[in-house]
C-alpha atoms as a PDB file:
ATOM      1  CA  UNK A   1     117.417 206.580 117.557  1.00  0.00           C
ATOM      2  CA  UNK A   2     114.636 206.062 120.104  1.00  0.00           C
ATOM      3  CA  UNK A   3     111.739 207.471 120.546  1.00  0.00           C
ATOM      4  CA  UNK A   4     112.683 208.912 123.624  1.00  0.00           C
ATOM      5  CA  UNK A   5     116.035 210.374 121.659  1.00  0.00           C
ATOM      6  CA  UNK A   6     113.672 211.752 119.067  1.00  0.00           C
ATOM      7  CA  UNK A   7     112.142 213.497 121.956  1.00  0.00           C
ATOM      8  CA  UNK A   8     114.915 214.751 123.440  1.00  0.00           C
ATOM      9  CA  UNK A   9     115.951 216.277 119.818  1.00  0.00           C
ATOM     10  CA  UNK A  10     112.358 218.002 119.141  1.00  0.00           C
ATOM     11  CA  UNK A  11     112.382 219.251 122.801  1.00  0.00           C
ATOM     12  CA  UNK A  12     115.182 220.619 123.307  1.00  0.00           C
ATOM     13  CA  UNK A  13     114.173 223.099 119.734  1.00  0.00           C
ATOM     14  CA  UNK A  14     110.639 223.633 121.225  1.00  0.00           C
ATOM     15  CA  UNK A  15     113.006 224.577 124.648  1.00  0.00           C
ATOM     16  CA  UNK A  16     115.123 227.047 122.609  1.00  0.00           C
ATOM     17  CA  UNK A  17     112.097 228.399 120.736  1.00  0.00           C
ATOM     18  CA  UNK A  18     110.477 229.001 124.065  1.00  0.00           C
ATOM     19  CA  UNK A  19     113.432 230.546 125.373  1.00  0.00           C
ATOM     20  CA  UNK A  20     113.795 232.933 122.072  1.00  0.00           C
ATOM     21  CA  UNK A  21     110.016 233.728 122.263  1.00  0.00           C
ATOM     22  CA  UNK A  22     110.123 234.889 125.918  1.00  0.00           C
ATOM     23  CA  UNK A  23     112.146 237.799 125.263  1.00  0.00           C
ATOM     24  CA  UNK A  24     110.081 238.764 122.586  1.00  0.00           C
ATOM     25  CA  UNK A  25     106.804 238.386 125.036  1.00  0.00           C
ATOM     26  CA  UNK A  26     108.353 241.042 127.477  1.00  0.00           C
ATOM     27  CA  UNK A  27     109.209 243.407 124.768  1.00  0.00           C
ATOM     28  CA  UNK A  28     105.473 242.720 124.636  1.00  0.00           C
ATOM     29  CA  UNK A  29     104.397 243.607 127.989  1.00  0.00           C
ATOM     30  CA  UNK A  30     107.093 246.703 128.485  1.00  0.00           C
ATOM     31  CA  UNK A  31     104.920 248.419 125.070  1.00  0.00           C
ATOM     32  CA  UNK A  32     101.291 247.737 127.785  1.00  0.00           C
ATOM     33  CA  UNK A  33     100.675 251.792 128.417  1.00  0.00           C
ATOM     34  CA  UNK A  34      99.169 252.351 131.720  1.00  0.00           C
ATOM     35  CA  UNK A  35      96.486 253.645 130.499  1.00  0.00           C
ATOM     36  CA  UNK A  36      95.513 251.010 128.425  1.00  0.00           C
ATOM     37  CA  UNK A  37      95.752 248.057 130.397  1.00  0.00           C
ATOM     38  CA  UNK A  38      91.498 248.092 130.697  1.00  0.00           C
ATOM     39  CA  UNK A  39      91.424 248.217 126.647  1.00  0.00           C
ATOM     40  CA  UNK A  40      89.294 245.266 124.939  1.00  0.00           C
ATOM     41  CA  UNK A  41      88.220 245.154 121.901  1.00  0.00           C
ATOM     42  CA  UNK A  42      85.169 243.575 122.383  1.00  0.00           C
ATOM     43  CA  UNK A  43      82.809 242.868 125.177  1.00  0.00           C
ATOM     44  CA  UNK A  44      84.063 239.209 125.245  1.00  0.00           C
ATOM     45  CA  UNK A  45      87.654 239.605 125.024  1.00  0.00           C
ATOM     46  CA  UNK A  46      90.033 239.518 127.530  1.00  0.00           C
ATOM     47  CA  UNK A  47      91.255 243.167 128.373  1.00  0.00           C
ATOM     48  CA  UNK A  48      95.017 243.952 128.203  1.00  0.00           C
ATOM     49  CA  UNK A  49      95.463 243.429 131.796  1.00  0.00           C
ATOM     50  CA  UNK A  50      93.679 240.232 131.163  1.00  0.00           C
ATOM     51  CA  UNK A  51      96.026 239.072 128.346  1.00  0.00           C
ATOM     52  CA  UNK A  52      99.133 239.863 130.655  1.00  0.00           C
ATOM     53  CA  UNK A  53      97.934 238.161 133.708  1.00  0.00           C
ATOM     54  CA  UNK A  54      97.001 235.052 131.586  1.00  0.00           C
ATOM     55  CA  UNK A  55     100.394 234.610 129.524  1.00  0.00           C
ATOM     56  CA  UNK A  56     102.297 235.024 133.120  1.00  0.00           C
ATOM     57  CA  UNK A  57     100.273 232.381 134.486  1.00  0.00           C
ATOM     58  CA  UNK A  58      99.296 230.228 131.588  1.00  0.00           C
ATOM     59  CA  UNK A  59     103.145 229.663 130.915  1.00  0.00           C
ATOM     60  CA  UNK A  60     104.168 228.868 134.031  1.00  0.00           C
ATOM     61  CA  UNK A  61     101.167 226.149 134.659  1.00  0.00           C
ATOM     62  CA  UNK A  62     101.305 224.898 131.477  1.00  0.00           C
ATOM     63  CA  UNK A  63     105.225 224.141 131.738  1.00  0.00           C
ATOM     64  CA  UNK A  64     105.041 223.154 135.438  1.00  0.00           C
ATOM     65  CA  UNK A  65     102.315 220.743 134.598  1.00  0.00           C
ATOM     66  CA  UNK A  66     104.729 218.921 131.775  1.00  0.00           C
ATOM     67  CA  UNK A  67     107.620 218.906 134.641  1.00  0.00           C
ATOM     68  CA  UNK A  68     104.992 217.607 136.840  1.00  0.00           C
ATOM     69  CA  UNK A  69     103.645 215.137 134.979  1.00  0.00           C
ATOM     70  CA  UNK A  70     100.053 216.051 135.880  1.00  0.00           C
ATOM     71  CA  UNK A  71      97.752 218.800 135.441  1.00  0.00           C
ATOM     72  CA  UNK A  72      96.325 220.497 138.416  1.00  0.00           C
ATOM     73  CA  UNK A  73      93.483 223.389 137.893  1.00  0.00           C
ATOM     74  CA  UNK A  74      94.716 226.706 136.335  1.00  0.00           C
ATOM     75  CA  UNK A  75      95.892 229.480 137.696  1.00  0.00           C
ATOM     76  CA  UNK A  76      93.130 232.588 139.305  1.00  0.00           C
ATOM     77  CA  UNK A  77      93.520 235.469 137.134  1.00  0.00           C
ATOM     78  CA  UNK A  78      91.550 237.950 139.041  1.00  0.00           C
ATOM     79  CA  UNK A  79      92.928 240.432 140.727  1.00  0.00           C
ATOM     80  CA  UNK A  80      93.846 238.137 143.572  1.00  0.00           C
ATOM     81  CA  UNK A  81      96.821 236.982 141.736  1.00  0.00           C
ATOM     82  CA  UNK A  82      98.739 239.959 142.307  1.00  0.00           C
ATOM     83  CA  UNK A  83      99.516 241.279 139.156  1.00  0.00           C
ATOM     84  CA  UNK A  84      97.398 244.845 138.876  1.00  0.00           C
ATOM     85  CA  UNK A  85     100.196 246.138 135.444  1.00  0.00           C
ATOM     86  CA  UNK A  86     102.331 245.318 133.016  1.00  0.00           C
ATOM     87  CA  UNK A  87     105.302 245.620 135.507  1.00  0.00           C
ATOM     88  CA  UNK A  88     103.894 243.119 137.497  1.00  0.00           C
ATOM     89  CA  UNK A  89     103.635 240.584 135.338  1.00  0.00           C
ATOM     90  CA  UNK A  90     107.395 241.449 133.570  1.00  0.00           C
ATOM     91  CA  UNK A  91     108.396 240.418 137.271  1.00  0.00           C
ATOM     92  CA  UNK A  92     106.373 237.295 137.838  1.00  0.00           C
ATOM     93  CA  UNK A  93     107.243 236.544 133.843  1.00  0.00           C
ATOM     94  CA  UNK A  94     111.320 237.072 134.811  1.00  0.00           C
ATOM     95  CA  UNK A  95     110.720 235.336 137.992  1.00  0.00           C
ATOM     96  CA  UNK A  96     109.071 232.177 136.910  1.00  0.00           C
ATOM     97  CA  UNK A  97     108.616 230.999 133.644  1.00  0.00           C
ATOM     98  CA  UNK A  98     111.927 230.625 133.623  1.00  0.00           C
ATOM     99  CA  UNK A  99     112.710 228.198 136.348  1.00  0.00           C
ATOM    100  CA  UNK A 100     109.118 226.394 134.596  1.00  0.00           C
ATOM    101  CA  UNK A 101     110.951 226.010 131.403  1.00  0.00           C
ATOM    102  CA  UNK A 102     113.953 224.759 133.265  1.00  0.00           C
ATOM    103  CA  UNK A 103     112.320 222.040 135.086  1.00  0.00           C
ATOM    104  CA  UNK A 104     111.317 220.967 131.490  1.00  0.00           C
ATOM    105  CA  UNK A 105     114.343 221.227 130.226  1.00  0.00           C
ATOM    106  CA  UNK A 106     115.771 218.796 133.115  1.00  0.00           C
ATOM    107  CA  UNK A 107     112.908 215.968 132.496  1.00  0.00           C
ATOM    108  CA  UNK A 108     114.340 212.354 131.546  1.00  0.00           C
ATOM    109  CA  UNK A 109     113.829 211.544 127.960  1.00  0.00           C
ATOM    110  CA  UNK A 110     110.970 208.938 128.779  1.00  0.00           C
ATOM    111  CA  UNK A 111     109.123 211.612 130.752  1.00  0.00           C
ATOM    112  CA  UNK A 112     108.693 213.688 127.423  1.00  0.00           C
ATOM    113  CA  UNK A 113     107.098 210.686 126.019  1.00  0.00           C
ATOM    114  CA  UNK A 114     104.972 209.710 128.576  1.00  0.00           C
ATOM    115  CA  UNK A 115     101.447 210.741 127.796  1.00  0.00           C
ATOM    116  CA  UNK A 116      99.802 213.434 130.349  1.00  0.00           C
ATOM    117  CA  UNK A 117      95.868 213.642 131.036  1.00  0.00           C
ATOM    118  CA  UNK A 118      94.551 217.152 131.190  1.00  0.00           C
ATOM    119  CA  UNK A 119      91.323 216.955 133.020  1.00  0.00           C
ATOM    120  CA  UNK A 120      90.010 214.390 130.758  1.00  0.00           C
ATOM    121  CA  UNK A 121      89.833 216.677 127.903  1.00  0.00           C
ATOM    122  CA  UNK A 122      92.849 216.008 126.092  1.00  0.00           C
ATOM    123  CA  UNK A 123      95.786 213.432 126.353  1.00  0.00           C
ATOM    124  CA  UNK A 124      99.051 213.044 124.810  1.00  0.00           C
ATOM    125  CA  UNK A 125     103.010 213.079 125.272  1.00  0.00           C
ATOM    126  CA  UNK A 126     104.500 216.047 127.208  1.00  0.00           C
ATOM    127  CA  UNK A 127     106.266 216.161 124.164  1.00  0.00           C
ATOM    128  CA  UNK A 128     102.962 217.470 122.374  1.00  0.00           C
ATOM    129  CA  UNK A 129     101.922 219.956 125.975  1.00  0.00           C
ATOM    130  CA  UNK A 130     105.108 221.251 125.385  1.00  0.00           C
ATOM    131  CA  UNK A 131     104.399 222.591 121.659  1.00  0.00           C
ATOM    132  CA  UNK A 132     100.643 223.489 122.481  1.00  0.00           C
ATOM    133  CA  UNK A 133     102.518 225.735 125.274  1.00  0.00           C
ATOM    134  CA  UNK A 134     104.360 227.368 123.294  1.00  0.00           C
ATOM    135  CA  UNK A 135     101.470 228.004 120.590  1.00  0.00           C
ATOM    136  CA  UNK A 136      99.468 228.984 123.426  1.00  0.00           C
ATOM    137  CA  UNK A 137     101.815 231.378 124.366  1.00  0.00           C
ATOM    138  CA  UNK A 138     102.613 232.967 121.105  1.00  0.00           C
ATOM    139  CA  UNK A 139      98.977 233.218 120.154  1.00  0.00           C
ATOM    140  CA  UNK A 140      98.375 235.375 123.150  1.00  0.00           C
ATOM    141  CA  UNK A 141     101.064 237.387 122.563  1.00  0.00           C
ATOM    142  CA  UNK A 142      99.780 238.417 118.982  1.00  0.00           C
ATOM    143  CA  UNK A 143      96.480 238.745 120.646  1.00  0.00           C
ATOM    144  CA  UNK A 144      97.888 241.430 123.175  1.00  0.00           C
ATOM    145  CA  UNK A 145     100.521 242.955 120.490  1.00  0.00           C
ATOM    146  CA  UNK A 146      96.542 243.715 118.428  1.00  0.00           C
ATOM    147  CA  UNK A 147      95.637 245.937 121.207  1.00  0.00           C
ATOM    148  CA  UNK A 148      98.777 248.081 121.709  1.00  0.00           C
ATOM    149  CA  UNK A 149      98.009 250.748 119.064  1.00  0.00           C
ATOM    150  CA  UNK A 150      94.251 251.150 120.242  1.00  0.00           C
ATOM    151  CA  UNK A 151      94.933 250.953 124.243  1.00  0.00           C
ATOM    152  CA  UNK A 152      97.552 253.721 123.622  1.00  0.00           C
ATOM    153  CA  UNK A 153     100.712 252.039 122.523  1.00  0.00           C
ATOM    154  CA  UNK A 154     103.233 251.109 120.275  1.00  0.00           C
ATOM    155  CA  UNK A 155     103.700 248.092 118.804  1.00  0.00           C
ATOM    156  CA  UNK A 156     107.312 246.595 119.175  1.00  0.00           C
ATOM    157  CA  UNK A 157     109.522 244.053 116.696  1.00  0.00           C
ATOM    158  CA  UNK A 158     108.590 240.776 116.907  1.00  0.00           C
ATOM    159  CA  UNK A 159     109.700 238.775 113.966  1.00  0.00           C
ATOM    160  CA  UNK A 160     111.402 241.922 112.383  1.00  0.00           C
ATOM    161  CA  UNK A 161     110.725 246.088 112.526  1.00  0.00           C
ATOM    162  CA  UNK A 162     106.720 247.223 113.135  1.00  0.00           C
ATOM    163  CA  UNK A 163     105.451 250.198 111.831  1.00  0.00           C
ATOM    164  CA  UNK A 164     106.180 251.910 115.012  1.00  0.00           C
ATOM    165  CA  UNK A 165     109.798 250.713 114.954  1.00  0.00           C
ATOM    166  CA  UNK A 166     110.991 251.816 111.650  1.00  0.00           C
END
């Protein structure tokens, strides 16, 4: 095979894994109480409401800027962007990330090897963006899925029953 066929092969499981994680990142966001969406553990983290408005928007950049084949800045998080709960950014989540991981899915085989510049910082295949997305992704979500039980929550299945499942 090519290298662009080996691409298409490794994509197109990082595409279904992304597909099978998303579901699992709004079970996430439904189990955001209300009332905890200003919960941080520390000073320095991100607070709930935080960690939902930057998976939303982190997802769909990062995957538009792999269909795109270039990086443009990220995404405002503030509350400018709109999304004020966890309902918000279910809708925005449903909405777009999606159509992001679509647009990936359509890319030509050479595109996934073609190597992307994000802002000088770090280059490589789209191939390699695409797996650091979905990292990126799943690493916030176990960030987030941390604070349920303290801002109020309950902590859903993710790779099998929770304690607040069983």
């Amino acid at each position: 095979m090519s290298p662009q066929q080996d691409a298409r092969v490794i994509a197109d499981h990082l595409l279904a894994d992304f597909q099978h994680e998303m579901a699992t990142t709004l079970k996430v966001f439904e189990a955001v109480p209300e009332t905890g969406l200003t919960y941080r553990p520390d000073p320095v983290s991100k607070s709930a409401l935080g960690l939902l408005r930057h998976i939303t928007l982190e997802d769909e950049w990062l995957l538009n800027a792999i269909a795109d084949g270039a990086f443009v800045p990220p995404p405002d998080d503030s509350d400018a962007c709109g999304i004020m709960n966890a309902a918000d950014a279910i809708a925005r989540y449903q909405e777009k990330v999606p159509a992001a991981l679509n647009r990936v899915r359509g890319l030509p085989d050479d595109h996934l090897v073609r190597e992307l510049d994000m802002f000088g910082i770090y280059k490589a295949p789209a191939l390699q963006f695409l797996a650091m997305t979905l990292k990126h992704s799943v690493h916030h979500r176990g960030q987030l899925s941390a604070y349920l039980r303290a801002a109020g929550g309950k902590v859903p299945g993710i790779y099998g029953p929770s304690a607040d499942t069983k």
